[in-house]
C-alpha atoms as a PDB file:
ATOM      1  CA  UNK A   1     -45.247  41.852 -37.716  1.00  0.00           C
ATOM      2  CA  UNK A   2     -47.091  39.544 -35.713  1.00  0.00           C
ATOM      3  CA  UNK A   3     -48.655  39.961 -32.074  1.00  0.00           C
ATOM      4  CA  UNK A   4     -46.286  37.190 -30.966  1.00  0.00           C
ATOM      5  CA  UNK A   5     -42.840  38.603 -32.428  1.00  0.00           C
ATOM      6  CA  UNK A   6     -44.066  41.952 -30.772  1.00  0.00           C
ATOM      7  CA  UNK A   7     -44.405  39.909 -27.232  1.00  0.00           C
ATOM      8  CA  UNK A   8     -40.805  38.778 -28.059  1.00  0.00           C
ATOM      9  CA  UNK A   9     -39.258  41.924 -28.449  1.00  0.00           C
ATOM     10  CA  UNK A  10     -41.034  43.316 -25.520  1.00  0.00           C
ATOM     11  CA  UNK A  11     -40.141  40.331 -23.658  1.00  0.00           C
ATOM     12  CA  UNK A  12     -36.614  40.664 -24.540  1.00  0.00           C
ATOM     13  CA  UNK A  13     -36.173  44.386 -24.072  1.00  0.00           C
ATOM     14  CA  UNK A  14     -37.699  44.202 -20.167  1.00  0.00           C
ATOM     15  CA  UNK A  15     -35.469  41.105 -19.611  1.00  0.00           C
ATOM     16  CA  UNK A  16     -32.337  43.591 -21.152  1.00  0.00           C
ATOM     17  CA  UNK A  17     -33.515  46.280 -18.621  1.00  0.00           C
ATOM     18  CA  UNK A  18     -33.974  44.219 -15.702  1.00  0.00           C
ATOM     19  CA  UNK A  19     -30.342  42.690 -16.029  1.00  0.00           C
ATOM     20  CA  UNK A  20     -28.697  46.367 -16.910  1.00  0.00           C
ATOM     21  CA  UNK A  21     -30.209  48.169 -14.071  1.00  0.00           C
ATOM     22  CA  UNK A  22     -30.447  45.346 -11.338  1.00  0.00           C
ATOM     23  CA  UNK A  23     -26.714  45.466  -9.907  1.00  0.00           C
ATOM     24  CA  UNK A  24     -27.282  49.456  -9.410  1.00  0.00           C
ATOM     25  CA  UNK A  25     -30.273  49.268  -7.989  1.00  0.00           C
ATOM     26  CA  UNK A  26     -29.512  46.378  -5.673  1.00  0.00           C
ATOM     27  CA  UNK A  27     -26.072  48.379  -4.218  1.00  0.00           C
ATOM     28  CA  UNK A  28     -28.900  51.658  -3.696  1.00  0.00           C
ATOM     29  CA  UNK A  29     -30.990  48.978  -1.737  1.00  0.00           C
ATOM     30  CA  UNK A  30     -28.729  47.429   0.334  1.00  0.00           C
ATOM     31  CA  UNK A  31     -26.515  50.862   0.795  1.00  0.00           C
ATOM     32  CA  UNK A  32     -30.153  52.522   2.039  1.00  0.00           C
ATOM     33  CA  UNK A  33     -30.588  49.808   4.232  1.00  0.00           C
ATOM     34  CA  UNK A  34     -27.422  50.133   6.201  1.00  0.00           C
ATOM     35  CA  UNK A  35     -27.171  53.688   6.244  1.00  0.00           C
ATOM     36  CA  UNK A  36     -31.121  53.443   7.495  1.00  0.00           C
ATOM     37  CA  UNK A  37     -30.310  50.932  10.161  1.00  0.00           C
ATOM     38  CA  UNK A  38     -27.176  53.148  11.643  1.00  0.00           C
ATOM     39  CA  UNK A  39     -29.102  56.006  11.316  1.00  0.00           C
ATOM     40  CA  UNK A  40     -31.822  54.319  13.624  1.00  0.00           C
ATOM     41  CA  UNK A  41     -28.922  52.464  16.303  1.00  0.00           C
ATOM     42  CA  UNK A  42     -27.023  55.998  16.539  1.00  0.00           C
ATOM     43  CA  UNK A  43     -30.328  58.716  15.943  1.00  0.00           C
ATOM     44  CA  UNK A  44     -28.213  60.469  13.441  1.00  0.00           C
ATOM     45  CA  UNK A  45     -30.646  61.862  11.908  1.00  0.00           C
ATOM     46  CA  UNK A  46     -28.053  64.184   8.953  1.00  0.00           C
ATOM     47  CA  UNK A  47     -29.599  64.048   5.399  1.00  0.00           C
ATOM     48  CA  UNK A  48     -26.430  64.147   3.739  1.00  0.00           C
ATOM     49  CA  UNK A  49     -25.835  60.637   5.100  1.00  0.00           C
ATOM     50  CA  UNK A  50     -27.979  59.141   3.472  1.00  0.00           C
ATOM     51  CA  UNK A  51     -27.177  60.546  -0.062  1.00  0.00           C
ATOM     52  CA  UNK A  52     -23.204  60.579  -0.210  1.00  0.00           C
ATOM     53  CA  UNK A  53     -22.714  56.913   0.634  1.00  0.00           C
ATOM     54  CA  UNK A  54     -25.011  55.782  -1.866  1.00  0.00           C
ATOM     55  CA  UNK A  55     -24.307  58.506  -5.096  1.00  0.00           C
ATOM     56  CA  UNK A  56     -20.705  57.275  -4.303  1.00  0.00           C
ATOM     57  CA  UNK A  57     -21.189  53.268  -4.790  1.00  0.00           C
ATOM     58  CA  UNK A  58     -23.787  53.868  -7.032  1.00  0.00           C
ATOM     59  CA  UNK A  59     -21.178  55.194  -9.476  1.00  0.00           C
ATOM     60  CA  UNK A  60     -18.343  52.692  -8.556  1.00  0.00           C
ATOM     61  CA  UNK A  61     -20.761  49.732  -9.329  1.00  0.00           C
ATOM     62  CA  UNK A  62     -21.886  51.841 -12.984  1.00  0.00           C
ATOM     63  CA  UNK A  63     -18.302  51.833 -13.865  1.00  0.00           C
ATOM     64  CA  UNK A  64     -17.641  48.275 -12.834  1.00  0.00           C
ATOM     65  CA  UNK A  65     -20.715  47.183 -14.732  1.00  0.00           C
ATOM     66  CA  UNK A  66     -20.273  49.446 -17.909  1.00  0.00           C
ATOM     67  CA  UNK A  67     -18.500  46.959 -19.789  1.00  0.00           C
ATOM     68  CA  UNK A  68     -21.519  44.285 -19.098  1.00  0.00           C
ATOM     69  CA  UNK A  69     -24.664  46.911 -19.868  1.00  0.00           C
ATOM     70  CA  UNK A  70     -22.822  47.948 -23.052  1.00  0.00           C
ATOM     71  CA  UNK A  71     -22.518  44.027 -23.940  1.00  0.00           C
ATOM     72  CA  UNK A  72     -25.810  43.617 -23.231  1.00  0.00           C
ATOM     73  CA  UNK A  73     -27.543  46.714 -24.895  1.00  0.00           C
ATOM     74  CA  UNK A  74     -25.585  46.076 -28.242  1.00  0.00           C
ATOM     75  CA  UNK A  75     -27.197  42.244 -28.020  1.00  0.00           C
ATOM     76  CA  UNK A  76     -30.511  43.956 -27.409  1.00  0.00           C
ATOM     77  CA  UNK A  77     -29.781  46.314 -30.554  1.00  0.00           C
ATOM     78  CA  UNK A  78     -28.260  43.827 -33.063  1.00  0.00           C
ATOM     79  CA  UNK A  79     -31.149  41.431 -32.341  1.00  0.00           C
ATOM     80  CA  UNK A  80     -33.976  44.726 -33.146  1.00  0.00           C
ATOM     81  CA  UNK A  81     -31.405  45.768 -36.035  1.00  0.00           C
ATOM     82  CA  UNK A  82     -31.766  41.795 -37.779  1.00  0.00           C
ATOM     83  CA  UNK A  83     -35.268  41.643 -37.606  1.00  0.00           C
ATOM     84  CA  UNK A  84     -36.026  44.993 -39.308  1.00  0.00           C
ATOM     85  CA  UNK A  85     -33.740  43.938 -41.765  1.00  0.00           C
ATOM     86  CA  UNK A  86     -35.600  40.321 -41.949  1.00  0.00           C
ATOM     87  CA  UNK A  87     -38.961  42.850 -42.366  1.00  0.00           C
ATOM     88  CA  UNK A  88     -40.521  42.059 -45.739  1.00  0.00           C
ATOM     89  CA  UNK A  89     -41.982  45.726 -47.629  1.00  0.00           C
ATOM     90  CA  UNK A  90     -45.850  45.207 -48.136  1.00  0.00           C
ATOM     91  CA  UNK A  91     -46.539  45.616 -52.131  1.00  0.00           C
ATOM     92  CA  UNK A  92     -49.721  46.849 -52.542  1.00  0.00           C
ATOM     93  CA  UNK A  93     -51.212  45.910 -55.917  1.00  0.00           C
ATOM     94  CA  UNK A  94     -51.949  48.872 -58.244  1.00  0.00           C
ATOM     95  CA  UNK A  95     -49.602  50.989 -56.541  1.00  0.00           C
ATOM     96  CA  UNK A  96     -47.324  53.437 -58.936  1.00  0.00           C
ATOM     97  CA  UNK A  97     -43.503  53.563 -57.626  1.00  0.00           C
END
């Protein structure tokens, strides 16, 4: 396996992880946000307001994007699967079987 083909796959796995985990993380970011800023306007300062909102549309947006991190995961896995497969042995001369 060469350097480049190793790039590749790295490349391709970070891009997979980036698009899987970016619509969860971006509803915890902009949910924080809000729930920071009210907290500030009104000085509610309760710790369980911050938590509840965002566990709660965290897992609403997981479901809604199961379907797409699935899709993309199995892409990420068929692509690893094919090039193992496309993975010449090495035959080392003077080798017994």
């Amino acid at each position: 396996m060469t350097p480049d083909a190793v790039a590749t796959i790295g490349r391709e796995a970070m891009m997979t992880l980036l698009w899987v985990s970016a619509p969860t993380m971006l509803v915890a970011l902009v949910v924080g946000l809000l729930v920071a800023l009210l907290q500030a306007l009104t000085s509610i300062q309760e710790v369980t307001l911050t938590f509840v909102p965002k566990i709660i549309l965290v897992f609403a947006v997981m479901l809604v994007t199961l379907p797409f991190m699935s899709s993309q995961m199995q892409q990420l896995t068929e692509s690893l699967y094919s090039r193992i497969a496309a993975i010449e042995p090495v035959v080392v001369p003077g080798a017994e079987e």
